[in-house]
PDB file of N, CA and C in Angstrom:
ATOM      1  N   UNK A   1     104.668 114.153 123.737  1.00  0.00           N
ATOM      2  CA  UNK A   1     105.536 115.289 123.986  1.00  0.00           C
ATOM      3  C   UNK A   1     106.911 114.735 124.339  1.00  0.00           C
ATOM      4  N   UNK A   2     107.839 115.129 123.763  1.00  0.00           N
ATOM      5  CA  UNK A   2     109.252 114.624 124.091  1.00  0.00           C
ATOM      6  C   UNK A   2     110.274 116.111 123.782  1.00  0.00           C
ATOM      7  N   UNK A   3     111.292 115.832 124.719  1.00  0.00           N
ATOM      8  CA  UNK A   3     112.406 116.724 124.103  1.00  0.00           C
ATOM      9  C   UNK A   3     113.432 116.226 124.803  1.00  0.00           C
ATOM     10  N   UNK A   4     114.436 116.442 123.658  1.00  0.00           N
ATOM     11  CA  UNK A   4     116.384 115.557 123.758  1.00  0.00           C
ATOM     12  C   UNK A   4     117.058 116.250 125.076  1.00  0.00           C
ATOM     13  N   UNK A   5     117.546 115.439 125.987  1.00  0.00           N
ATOM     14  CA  UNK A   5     118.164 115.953 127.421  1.00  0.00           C
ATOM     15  C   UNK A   5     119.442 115.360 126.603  1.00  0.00           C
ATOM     16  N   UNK A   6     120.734 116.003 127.573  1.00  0.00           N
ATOM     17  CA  UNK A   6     122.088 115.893 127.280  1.00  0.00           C
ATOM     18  C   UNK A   6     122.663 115.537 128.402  1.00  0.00           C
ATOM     19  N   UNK A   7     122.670 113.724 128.561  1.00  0.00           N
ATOM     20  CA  UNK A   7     123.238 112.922 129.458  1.00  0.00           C
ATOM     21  C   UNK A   7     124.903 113.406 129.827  1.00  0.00           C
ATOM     22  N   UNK A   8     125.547 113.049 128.911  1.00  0.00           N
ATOM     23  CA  UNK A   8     127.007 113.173 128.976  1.00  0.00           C
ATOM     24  C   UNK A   8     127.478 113.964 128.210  1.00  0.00           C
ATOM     25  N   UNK A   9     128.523 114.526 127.699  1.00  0.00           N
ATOM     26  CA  UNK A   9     129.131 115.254 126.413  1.00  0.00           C
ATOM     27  C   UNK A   9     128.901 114.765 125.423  1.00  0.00           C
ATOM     28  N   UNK A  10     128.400 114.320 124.672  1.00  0.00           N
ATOM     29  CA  UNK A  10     128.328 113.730 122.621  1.00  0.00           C
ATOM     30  C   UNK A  10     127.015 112.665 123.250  1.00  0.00           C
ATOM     31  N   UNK A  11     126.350 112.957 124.497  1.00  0.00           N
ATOM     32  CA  UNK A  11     125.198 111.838 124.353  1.00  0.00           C
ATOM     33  C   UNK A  11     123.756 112.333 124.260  1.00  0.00           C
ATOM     34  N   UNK A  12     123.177 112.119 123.588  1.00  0.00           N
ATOM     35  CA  UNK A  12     121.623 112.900 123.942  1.00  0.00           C
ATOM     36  C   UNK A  12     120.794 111.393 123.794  1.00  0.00           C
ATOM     37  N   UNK A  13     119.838 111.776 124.985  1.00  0.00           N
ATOM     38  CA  UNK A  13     118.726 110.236 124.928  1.00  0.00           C
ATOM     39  C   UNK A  13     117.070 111.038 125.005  1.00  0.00           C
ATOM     40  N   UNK A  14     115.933 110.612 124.216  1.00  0.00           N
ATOM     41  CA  UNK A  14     115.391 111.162 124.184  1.00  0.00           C
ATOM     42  C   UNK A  14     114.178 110.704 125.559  1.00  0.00           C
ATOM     43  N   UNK A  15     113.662 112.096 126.108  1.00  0.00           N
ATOM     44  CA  UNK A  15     112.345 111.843 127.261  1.00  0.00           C
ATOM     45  C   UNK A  15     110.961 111.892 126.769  1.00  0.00           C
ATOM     46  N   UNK A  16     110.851 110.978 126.914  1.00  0.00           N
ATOM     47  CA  UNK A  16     109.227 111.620 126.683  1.00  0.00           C
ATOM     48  C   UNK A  16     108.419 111.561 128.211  1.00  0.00           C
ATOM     49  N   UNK A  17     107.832 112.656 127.840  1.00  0.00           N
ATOM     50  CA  UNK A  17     107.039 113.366 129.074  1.00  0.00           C
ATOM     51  C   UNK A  17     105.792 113.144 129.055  1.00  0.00           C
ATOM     52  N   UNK A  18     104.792 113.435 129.983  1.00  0.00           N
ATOM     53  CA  UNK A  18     103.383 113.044 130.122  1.00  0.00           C
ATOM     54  C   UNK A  18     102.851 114.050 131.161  1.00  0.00           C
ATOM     55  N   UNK A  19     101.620 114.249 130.621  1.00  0.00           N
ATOM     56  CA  UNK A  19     100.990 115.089 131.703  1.00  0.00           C
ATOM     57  C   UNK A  19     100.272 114.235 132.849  1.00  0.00           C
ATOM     58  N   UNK A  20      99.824 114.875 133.752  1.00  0.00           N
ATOM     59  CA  UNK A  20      99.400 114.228 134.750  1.00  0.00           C
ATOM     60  C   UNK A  20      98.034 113.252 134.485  1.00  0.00           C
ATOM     61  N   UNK A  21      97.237 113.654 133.364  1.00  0.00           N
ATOM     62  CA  UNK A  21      96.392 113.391 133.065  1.00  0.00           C
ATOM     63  C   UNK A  21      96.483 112.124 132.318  1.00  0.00           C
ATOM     64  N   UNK A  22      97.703 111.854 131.295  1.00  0.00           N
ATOM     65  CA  UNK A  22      98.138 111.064 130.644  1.00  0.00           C
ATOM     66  C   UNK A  22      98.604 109.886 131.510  1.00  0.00           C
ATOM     67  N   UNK A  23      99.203 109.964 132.831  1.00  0.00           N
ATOM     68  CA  UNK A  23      99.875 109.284 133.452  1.00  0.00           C
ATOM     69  C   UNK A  23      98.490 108.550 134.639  1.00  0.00           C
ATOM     70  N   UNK A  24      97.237 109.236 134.601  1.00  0.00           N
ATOM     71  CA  UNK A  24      96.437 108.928 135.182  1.00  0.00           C
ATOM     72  C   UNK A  24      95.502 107.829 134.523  1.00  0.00           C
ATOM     73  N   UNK A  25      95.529 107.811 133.058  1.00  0.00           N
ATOM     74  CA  UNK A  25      94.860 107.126 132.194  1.00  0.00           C
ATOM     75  C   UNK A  25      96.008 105.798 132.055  1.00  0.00           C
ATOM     76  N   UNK A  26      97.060 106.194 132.385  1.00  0.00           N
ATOM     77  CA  UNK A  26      97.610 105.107 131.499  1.00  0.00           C
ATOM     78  C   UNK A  26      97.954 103.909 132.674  1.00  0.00           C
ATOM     79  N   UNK A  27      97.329 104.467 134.095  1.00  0.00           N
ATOM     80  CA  UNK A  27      97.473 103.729 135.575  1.00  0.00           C
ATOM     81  C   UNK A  27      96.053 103.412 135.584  1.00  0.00           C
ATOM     82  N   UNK A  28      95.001 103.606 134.876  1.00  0.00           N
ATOM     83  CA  UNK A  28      93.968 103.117 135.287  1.00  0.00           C
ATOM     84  C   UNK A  28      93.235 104.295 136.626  1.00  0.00           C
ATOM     85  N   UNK A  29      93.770 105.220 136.936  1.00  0.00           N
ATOM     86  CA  UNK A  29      93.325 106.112 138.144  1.00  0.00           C
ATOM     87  C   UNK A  29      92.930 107.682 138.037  1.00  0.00           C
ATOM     88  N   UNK A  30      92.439 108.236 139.148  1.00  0.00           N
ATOM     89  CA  UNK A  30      92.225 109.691 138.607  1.00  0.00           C
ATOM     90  C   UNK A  30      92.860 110.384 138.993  1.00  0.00           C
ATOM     91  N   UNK A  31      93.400 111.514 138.276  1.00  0.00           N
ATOM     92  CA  UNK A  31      94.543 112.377 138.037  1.00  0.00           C
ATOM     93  C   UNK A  31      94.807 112.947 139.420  1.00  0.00           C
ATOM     94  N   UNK A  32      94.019 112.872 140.505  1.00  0.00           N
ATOM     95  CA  UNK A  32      93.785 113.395 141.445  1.00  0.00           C
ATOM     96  C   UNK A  32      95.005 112.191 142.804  1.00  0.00           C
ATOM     97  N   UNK A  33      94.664 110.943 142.591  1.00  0.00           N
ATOM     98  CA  UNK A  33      95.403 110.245 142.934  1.00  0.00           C
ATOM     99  C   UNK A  33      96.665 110.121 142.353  1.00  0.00           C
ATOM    100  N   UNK A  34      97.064 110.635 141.200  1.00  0.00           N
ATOM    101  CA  UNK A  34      98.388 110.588 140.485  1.00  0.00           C
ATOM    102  C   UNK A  34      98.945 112.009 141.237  1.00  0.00           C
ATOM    103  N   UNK A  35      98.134 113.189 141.650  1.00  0.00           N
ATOM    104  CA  UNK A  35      99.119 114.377 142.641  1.00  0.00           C
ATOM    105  C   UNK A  35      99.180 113.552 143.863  1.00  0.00           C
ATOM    106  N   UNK A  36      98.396 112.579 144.527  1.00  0.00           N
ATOM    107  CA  UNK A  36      98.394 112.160 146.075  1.00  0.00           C
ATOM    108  C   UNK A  36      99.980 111.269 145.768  1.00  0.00           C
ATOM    109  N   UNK A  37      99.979 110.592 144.938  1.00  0.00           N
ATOM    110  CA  UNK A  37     101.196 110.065 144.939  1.00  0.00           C
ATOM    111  C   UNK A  37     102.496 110.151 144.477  1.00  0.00           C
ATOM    112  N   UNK A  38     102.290 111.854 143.538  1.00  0.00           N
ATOM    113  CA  UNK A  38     103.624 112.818 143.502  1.00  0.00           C
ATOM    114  C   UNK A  38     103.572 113.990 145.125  1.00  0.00           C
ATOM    115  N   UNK A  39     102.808 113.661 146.385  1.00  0.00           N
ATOM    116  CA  UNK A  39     103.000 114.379 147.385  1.00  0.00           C
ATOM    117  C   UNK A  39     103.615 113.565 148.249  1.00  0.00           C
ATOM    118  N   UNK A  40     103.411 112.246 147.771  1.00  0.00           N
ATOM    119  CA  UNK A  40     104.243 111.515 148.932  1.00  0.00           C
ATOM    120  C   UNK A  40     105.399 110.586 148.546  1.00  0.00           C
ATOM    121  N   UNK A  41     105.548 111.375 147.374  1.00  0.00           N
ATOM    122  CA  UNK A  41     106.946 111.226 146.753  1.00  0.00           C
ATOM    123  C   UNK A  41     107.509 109.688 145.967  1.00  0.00           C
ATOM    124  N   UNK A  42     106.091 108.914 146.301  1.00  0.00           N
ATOM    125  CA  UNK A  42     105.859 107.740 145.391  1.00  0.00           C
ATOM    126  C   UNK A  42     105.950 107.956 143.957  1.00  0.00           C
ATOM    127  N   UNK A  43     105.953 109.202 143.109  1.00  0.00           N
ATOM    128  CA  UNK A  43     106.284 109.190 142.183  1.00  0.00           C
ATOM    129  C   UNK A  43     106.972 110.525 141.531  1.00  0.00           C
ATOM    130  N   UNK A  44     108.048 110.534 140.956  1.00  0.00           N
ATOM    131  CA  UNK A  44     108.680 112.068 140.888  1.00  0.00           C
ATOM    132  C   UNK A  44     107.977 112.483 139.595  1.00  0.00           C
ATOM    133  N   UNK A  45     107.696 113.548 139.478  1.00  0.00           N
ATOM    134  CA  UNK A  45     107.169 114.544 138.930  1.00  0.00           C
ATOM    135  C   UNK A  45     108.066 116.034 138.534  1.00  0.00           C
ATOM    136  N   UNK A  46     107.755 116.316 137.682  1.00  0.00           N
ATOM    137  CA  UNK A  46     108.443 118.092 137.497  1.00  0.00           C
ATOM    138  C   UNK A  46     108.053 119.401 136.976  1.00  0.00           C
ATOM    139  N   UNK A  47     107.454 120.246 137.725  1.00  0.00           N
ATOM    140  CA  UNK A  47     106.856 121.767 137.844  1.00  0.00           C
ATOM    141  C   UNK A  47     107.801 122.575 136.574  1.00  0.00           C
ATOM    142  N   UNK A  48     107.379 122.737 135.413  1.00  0.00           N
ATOM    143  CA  UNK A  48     107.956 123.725 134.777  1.00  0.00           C
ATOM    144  C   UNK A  48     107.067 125.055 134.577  1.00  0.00           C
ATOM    145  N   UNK A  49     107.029 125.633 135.332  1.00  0.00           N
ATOM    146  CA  UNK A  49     106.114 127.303 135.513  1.00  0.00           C
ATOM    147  C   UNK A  49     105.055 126.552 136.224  1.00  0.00           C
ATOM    148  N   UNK A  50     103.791 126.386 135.470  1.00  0.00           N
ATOM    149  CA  UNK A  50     102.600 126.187 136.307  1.00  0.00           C
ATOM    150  C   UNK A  50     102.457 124.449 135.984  1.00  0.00           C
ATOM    151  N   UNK A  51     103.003 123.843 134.953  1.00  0.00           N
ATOM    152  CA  UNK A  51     103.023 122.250 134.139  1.00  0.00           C
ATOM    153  C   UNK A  51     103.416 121.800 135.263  1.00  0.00           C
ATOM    154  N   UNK A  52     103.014 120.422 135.471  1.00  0.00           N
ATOM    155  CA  UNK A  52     103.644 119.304 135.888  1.00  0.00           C
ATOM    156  C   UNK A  52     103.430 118.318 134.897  1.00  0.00           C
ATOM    157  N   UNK A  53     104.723 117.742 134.615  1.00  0.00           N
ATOM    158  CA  UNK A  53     105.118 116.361 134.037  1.00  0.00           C
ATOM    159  C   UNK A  53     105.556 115.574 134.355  1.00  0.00           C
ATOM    160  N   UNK A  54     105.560 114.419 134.335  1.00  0.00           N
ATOM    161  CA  UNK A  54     106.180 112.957 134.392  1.00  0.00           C
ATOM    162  C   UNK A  54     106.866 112.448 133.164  1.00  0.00           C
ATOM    163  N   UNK A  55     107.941 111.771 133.792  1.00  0.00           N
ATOM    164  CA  UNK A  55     108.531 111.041 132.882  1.00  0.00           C
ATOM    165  C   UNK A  55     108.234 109.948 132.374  1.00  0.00           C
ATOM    166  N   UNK A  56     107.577 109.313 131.087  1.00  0.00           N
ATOM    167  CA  UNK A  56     106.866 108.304 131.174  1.00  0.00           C
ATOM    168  C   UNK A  56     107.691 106.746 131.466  1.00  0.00           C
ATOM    169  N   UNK A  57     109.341 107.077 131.315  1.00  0.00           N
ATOM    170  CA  UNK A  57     110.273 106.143 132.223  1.00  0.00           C
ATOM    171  C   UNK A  57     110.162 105.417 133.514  1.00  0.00           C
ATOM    172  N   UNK A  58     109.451 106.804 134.794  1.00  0.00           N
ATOM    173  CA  UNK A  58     109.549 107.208 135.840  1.00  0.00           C
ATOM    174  C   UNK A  58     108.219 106.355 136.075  1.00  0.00           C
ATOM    175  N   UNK A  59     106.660 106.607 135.559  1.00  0.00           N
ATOM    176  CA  UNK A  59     105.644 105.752 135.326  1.00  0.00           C
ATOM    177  C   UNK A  59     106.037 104.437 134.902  1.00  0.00           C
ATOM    178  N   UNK A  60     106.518 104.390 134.356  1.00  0.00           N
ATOM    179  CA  UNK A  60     106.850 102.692 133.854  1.00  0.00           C
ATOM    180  C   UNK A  60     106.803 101.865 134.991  1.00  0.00           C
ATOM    181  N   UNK A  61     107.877 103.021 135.807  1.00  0.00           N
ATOM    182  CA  UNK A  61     108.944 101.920 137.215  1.00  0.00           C
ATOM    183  C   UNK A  61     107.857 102.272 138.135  1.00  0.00           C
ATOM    184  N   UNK A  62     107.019 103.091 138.245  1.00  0.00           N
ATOM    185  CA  UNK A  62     106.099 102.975 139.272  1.00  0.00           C
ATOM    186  C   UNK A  62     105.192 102.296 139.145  1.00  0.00           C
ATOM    187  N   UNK A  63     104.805 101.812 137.850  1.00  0.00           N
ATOM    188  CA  UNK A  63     103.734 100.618 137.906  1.00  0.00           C
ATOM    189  C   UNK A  63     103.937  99.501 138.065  1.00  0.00           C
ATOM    190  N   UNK A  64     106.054  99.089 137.352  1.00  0.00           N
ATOM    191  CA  UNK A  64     106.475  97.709 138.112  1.00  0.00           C
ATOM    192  C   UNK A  64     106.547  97.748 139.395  1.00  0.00           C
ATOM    193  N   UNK A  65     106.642  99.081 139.988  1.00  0.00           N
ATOM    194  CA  UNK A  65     106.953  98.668 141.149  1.00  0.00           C
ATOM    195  C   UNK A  65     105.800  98.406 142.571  1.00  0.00           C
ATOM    196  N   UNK A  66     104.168  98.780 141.651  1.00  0.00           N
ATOM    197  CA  UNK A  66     103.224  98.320 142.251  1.00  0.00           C
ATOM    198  C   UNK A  66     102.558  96.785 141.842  1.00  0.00           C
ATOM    199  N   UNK A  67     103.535  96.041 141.172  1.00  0.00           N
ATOM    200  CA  UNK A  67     103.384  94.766 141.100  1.00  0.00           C
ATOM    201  C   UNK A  67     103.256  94.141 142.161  1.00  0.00           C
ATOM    202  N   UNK A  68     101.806  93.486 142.763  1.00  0.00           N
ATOM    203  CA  UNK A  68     101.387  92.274 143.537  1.00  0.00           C
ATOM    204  C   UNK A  68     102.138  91.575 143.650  1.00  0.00           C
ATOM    205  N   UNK A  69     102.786  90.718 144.623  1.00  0.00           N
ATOM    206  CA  UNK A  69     103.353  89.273 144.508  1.00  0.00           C
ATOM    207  C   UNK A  69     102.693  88.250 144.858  1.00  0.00           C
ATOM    208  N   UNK A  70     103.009  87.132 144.298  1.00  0.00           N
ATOM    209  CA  UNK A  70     101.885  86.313 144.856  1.00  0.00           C
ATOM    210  C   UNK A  70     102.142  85.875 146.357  1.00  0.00           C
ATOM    211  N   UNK A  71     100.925  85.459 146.597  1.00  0.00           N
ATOM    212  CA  UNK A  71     101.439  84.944 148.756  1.00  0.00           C
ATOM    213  C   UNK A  71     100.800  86.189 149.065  1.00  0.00           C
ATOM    214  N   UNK A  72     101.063  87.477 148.708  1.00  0.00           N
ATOM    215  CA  UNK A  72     100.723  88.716 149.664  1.00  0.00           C
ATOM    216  C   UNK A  72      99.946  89.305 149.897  1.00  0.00           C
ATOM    217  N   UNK A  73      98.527  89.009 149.521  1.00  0.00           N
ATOM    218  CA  UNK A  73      97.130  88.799 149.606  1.00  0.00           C
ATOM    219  C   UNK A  73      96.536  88.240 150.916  1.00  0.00           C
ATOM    220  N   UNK A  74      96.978  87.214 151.719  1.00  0.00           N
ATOM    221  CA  UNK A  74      96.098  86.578 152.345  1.00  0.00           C
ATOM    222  C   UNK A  74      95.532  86.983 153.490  1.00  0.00           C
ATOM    223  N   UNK A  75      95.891  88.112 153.977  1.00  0.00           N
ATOM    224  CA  UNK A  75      95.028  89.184 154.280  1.00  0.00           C
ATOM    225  C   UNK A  75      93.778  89.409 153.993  1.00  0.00           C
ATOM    226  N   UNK A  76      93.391  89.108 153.029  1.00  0.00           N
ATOM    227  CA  UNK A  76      92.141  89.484 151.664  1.00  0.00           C
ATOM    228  C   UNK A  76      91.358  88.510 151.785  1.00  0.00           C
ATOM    229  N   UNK A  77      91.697  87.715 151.701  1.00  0.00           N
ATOM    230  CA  UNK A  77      91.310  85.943 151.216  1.00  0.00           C
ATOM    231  C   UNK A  77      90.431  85.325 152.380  1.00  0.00           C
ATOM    232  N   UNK A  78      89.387  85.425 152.070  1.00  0.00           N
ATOM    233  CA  UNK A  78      88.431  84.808 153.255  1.00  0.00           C
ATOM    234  C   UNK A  78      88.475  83.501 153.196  1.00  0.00           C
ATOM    235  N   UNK A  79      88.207  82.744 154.145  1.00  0.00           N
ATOM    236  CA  UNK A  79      88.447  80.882 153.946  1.00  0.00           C
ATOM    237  C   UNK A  79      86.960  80.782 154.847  1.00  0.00           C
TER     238      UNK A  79
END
């Protein structure tokens, strides 16, 4: 699903959108945890009538931005 937004005057870039369901599959999680983390604003989302969509841009940066680093585990790491 996509449709052309109008950035600037003479610019159009195209969105593609995703349903919640789409954005749940494509994180590996259930759709249920994809609303827990459009309530706590970890990921923006947008209500058109009863729809919610995501931007699949917006998903992108939320999955880099649940990138592990290394070192930050050892918490975890039993010895």
């Amino acid at each position: 699903m996509s449709q052309d937004v109008i950035d600037s005057p003479g610019e159009a870039t195209e969105v593609e959108w995703m349903s919640t369901e789409a954005a749940a599959r494509r994180l590996g999680v259930n759709p249920r945890t994809i609303y827990s983390f459009i309530d706590r604003g970890d990921l923006k989302a947008f209500r058109f009538g009863r729809v919610i969509r995501l931007k699949s841009d917006d998903v992108a940066a939320f999955e880099a931005a649940c990138q592990i680093q290394p070192g930050t585990l050892g918490h975890l790491v039993q010895e």
